[in-house]
PDB file of N, CA and C in Angstrom:
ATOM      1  N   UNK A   1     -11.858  -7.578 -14.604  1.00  0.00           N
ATOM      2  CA  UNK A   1     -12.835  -6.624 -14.120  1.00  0.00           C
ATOM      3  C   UNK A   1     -12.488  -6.156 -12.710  1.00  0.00           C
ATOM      4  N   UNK A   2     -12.003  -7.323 -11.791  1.00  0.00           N
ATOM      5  CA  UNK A   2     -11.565  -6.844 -10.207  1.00  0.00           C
ATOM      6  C   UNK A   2     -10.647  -5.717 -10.749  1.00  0.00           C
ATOM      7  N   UNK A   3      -9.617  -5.848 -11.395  1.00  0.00           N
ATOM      8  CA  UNK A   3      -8.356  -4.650 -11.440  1.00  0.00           C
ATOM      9  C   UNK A   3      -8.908  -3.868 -11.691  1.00  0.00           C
ATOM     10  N   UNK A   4      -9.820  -3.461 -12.593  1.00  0.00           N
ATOM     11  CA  UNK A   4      -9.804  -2.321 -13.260  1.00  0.00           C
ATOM     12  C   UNK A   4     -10.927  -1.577 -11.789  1.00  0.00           C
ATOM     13  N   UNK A   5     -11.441  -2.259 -10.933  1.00  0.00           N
ATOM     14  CA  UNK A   5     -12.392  -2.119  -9.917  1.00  0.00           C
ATOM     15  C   UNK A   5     -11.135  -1.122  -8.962  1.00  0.00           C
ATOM     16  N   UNK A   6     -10.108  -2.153  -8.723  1.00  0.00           N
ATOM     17  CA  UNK A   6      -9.025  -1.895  -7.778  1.00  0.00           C
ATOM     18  C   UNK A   6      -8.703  -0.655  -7.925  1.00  0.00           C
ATOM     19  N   UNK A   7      -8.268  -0.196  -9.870  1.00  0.00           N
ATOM     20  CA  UNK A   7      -7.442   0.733  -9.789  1.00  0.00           C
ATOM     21  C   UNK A   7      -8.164   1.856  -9.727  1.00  0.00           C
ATOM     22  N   UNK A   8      -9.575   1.968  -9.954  1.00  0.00           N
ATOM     23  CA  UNK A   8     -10.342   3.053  -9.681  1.00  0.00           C
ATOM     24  C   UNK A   8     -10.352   3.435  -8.439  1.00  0.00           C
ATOM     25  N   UNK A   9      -9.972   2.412  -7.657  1.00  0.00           N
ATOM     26  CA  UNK A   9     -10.033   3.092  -6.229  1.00  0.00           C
ATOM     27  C   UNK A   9      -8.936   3.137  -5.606  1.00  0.00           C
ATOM     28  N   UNK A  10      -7.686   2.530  -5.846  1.00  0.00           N
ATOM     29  CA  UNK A  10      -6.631   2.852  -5.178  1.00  0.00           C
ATOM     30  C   UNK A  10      -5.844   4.032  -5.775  1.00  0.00           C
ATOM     31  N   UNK A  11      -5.933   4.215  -7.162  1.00  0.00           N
ATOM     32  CA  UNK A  11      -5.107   4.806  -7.564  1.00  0.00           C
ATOM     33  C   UNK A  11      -5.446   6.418  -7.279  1.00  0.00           C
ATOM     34  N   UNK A  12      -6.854   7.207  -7.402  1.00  0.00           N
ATOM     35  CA  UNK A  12      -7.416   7.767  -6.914  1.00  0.00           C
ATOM     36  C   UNK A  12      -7.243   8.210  -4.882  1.00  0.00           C
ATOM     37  N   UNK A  13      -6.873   7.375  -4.331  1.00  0.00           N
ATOM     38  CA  UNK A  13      -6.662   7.086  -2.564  1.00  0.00           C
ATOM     39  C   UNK A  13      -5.047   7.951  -2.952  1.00  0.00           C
ATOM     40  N   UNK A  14      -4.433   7.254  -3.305  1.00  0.00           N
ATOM     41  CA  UNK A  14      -2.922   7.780  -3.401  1.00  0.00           C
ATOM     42  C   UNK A  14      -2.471   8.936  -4.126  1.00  0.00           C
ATOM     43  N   UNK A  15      -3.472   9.357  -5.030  1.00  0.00           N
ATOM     44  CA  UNK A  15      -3.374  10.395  -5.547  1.00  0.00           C
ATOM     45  C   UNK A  15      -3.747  11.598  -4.703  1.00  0.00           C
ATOM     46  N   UNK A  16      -4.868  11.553  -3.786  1.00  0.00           N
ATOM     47  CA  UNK A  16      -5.277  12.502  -2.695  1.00  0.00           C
ATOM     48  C   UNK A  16      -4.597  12.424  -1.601  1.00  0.00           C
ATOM     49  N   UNK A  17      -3.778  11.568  -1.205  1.00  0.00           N
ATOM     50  CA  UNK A  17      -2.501  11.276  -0.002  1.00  0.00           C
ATOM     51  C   UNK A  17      -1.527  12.394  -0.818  1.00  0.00           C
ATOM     52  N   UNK A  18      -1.399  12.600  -1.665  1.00  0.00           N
ATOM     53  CA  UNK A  18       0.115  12.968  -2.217  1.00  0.00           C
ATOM     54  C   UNK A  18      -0.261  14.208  -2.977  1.00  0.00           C
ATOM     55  N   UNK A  19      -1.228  15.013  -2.408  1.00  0.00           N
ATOM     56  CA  UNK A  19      -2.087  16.581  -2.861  1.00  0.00           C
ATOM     57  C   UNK A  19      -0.625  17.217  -2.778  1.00  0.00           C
ATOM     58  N   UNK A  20      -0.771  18.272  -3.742  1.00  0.00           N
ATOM     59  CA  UNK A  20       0.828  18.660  -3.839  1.00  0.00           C
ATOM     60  C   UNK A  20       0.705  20.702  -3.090  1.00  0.00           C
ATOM     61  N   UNK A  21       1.158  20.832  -2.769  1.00  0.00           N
ATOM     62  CA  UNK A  21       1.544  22.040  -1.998  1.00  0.00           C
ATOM     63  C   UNK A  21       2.110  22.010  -0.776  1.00  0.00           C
ATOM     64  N   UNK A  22       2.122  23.436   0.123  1.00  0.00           N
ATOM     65  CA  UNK A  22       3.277  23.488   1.271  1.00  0.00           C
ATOM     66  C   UNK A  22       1.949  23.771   2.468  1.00  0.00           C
ATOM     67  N   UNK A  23       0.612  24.535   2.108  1.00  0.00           N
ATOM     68  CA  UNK A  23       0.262  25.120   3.096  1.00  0.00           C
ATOM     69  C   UNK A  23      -1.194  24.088   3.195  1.00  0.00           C
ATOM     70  N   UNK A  24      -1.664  24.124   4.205  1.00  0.00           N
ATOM     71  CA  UNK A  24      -3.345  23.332   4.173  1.00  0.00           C
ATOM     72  C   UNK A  24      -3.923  23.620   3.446  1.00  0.00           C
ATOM     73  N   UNK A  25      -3.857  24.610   3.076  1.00  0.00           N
ATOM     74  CA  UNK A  25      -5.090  25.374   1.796  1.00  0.00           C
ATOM     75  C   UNK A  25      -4.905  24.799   0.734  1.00  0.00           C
ATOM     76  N   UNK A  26      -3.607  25.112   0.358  1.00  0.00           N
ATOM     77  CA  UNK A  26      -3.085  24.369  -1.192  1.00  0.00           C
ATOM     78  C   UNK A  26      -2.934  23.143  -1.121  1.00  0.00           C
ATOM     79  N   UNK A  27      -3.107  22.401  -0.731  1.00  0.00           N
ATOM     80  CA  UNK A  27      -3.214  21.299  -0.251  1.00  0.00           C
ATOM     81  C   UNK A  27      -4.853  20.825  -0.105  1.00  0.00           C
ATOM     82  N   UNK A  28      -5.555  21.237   0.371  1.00  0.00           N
ATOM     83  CA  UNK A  28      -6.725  21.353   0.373  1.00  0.00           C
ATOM     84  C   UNK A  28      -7.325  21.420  -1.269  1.00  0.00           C
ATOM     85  N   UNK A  29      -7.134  22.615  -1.753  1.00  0.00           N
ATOM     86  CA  UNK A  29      -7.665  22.795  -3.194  1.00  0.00           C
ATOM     87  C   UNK A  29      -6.833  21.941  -3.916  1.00  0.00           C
ATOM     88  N   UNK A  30      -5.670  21.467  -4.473  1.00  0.00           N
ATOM     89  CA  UNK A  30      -5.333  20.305  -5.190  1.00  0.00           C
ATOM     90  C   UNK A  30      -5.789  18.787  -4.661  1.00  0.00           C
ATOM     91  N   UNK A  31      -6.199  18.696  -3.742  1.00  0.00           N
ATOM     92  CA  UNK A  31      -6.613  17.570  -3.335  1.00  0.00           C
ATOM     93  C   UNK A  31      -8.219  17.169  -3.573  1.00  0.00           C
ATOM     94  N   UNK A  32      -8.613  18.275  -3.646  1.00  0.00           N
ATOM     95  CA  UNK A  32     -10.107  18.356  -3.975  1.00  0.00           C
ATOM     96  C   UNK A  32     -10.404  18.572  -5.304  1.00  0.00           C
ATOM     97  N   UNK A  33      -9.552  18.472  -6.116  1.00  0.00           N
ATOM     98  CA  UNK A  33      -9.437  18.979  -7.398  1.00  0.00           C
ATOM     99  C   UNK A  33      -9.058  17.444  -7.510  1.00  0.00           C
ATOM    100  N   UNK A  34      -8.629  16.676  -7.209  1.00  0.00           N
ATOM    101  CA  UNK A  34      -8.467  15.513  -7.570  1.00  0.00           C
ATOM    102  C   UNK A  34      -9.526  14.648  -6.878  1.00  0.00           C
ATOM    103  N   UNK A  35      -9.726  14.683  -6.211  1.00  0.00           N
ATOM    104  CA  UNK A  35     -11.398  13.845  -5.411  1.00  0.00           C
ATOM    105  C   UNK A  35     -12.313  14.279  -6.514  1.00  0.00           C
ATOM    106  N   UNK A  36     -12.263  15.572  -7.071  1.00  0.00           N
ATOM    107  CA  UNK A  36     -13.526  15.785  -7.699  1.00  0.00           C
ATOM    108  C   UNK A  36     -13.504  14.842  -9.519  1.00  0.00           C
ATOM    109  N   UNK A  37     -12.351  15.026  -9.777  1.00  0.00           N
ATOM    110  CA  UNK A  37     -11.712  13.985 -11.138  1.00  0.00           C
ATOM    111  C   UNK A  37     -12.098  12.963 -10.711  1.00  0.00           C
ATOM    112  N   UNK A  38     -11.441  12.152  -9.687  1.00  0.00           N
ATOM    113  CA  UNK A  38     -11.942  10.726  -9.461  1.00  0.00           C
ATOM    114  C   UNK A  38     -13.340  10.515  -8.945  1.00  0.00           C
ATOM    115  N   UNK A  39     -14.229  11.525  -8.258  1.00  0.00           N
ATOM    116  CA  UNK A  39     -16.059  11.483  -8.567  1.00  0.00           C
ATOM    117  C   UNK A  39     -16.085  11.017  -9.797  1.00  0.00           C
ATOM    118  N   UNK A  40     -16.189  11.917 -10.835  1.00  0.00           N
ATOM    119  CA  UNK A  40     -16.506  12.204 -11.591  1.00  0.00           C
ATOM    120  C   UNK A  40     -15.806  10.655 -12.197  1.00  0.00           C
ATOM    121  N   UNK A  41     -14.851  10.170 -12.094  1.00  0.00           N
ATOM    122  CA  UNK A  41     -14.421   8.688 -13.076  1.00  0.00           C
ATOM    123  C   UNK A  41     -15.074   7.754 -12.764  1.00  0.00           C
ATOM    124  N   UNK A  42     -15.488   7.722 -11.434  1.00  0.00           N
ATOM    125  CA  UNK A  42     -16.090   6.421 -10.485  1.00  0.00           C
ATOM    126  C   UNK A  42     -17.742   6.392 -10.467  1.00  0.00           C
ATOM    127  N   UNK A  43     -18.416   7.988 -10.948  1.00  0.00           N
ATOM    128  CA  UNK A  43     -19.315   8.138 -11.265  1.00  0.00           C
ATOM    129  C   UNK A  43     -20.162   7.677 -12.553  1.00  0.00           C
ATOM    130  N   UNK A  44     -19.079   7.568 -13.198  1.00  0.00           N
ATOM    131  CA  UNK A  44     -19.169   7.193 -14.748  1.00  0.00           C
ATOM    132  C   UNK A  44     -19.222   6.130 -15.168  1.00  0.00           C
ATOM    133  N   UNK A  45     -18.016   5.331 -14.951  1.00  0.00           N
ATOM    134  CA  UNK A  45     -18.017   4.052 -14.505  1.00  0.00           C
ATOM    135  C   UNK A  45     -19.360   3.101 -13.875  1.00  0.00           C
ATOM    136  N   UNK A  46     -19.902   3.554 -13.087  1.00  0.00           N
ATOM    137  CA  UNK A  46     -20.939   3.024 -11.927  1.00  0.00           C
ATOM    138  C   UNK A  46     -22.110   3.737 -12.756  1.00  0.00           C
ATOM    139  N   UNK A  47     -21.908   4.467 -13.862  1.00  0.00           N
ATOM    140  CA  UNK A  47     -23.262   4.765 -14.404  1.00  0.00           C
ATOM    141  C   UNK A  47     -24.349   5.636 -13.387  1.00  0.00           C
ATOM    142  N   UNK A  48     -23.994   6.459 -12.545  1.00  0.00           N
ATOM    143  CA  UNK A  48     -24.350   6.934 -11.516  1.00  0.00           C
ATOM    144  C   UNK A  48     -24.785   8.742 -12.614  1.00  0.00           C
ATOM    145  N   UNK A  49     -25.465   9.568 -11.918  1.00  0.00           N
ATOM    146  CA  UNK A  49     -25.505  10.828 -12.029  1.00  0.00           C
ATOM    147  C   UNK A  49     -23.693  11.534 -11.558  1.00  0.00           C
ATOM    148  N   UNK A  50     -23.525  12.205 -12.184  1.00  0.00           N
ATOM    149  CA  UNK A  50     -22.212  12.795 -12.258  1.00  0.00           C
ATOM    150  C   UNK A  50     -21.490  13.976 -11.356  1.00  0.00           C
ATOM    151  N   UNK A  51     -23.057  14.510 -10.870  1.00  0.00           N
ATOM    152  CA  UNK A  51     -22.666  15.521  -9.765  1.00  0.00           C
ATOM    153  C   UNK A  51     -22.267  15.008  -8.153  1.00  0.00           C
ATOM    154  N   UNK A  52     -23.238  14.229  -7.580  1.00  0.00           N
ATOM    155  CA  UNK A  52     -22.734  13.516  -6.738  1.00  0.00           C
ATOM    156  C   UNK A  52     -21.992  13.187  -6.430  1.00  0.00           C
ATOM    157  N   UNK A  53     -21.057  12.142  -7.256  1.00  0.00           N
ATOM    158  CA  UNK A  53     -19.798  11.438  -6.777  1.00  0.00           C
ATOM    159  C   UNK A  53     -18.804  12.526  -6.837  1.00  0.00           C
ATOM    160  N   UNK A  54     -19.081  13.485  -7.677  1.00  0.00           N
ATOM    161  CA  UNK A  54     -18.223  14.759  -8.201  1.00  0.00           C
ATOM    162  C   UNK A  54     -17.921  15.458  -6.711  1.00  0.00           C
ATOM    163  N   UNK A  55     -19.608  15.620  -6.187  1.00  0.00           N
ATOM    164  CA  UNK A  55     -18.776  16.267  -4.884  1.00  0.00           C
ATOM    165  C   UNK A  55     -18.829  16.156  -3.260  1.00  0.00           C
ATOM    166  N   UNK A  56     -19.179  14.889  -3.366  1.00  0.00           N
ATOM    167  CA  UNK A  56     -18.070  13.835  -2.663  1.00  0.00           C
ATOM    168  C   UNK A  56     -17.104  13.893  -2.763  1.00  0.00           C
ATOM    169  N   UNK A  57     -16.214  13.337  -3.769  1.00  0.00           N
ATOM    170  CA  UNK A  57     -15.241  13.275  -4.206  1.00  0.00           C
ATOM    171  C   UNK A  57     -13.995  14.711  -3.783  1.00  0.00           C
ATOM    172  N   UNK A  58     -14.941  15.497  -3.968  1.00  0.00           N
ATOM    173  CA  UNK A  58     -13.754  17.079  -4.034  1.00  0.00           C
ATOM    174  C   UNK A  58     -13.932  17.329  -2.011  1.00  0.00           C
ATOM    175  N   UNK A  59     -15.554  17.105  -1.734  1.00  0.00           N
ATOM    176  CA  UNK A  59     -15.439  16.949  -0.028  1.00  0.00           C
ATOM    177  C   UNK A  59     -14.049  16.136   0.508  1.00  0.00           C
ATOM    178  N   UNK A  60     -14.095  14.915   0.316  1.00  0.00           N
ATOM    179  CA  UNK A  60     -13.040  13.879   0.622  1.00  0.00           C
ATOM    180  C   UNK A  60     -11.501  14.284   0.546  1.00  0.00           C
ATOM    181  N   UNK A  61     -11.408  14.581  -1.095  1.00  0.00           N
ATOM    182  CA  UNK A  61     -10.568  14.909  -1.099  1.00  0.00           C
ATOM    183  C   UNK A  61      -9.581  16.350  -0.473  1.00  0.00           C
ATOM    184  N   UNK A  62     -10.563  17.275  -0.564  1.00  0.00           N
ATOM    185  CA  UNK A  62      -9.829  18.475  -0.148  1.00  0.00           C
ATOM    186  C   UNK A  62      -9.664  18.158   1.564  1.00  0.00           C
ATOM    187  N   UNK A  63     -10.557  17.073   2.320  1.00  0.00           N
ATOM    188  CA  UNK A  63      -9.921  17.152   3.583  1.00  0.00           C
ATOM    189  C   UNK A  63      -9.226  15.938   4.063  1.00  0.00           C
ATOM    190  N   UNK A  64      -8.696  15.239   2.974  1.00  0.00           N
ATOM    191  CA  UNK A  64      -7.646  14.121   3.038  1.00  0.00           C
ATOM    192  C   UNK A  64      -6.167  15.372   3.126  1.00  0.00           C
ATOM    193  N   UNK A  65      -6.170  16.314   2.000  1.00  0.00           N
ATOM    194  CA  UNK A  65      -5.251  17.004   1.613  1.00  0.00           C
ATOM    195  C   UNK A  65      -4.990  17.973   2.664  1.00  0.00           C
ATOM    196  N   UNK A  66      -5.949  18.651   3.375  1.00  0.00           N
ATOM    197  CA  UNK A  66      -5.734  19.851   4.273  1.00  0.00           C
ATOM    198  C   UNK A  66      -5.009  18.361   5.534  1.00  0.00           C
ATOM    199  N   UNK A  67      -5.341  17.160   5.944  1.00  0.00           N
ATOM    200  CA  UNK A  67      -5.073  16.600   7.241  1.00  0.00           C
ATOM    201  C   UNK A  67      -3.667  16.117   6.889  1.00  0.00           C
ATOM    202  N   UNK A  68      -3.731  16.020   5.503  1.00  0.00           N
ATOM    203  CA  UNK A  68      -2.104  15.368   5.519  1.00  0.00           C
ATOM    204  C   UNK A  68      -1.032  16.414   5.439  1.00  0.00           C
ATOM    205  N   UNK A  69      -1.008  17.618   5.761  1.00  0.00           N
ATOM    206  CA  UNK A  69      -0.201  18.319   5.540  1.00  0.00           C
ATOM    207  C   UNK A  69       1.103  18.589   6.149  1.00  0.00           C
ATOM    208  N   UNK A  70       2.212  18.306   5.428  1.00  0.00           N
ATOM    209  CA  UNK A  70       3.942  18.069   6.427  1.00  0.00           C
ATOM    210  C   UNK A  70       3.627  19.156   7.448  1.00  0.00           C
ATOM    211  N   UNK A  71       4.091  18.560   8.490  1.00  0.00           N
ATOM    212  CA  UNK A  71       4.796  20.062   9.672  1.00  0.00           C
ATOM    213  C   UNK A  71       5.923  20.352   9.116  1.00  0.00           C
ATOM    214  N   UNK A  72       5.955  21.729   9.487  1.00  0.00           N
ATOM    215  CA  UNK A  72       7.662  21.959   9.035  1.00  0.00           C
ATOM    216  C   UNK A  72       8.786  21.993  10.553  1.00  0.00           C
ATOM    217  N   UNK A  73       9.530  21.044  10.397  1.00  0.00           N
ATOM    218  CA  UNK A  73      10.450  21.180  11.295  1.00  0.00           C
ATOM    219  C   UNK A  73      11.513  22.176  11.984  1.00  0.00           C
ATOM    220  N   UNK A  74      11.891  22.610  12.309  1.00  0.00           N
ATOM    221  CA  UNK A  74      13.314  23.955  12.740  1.00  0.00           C
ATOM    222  C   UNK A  74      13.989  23.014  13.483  1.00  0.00           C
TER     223      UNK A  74
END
């Protein structure tokens, strides 16, 4: 039961670290697009109402994704 606890939440963490695009924005919206999936799993799970964690989840995520965004070097 701990793992399956764990992987709801780590695997979800690393998935919003690793939001896929070049610019903050896109980065932003795939990242929040995945916060809002993992609401919505962790919501379910926890037997919770579904909108909530949903958007949390897409909050969090889209500004995990816009802060992690590469600089580009020259």
């Amino acid at each position: 039961m701990n793992t399956k606890i764990a992987s709801v939440l780590l695997i979800p963490l690393a998935l919003s670290v690793s939001a896929c695009g070049d610019t903050w924005g896109e980065r932003a919206v795939t990242g929040g697009g995945i916060g809002a999936g993992t609401g919505l799993a962790v919501g379910a799970l926890a037997g919770w109402p579904l909108v909530g964690p949903a958007l949390v989840g897409a909050a969090l995520g889209a500004g995990i994704g816009a802060a992690t965004t590469p600089e580009k070097g020259n």
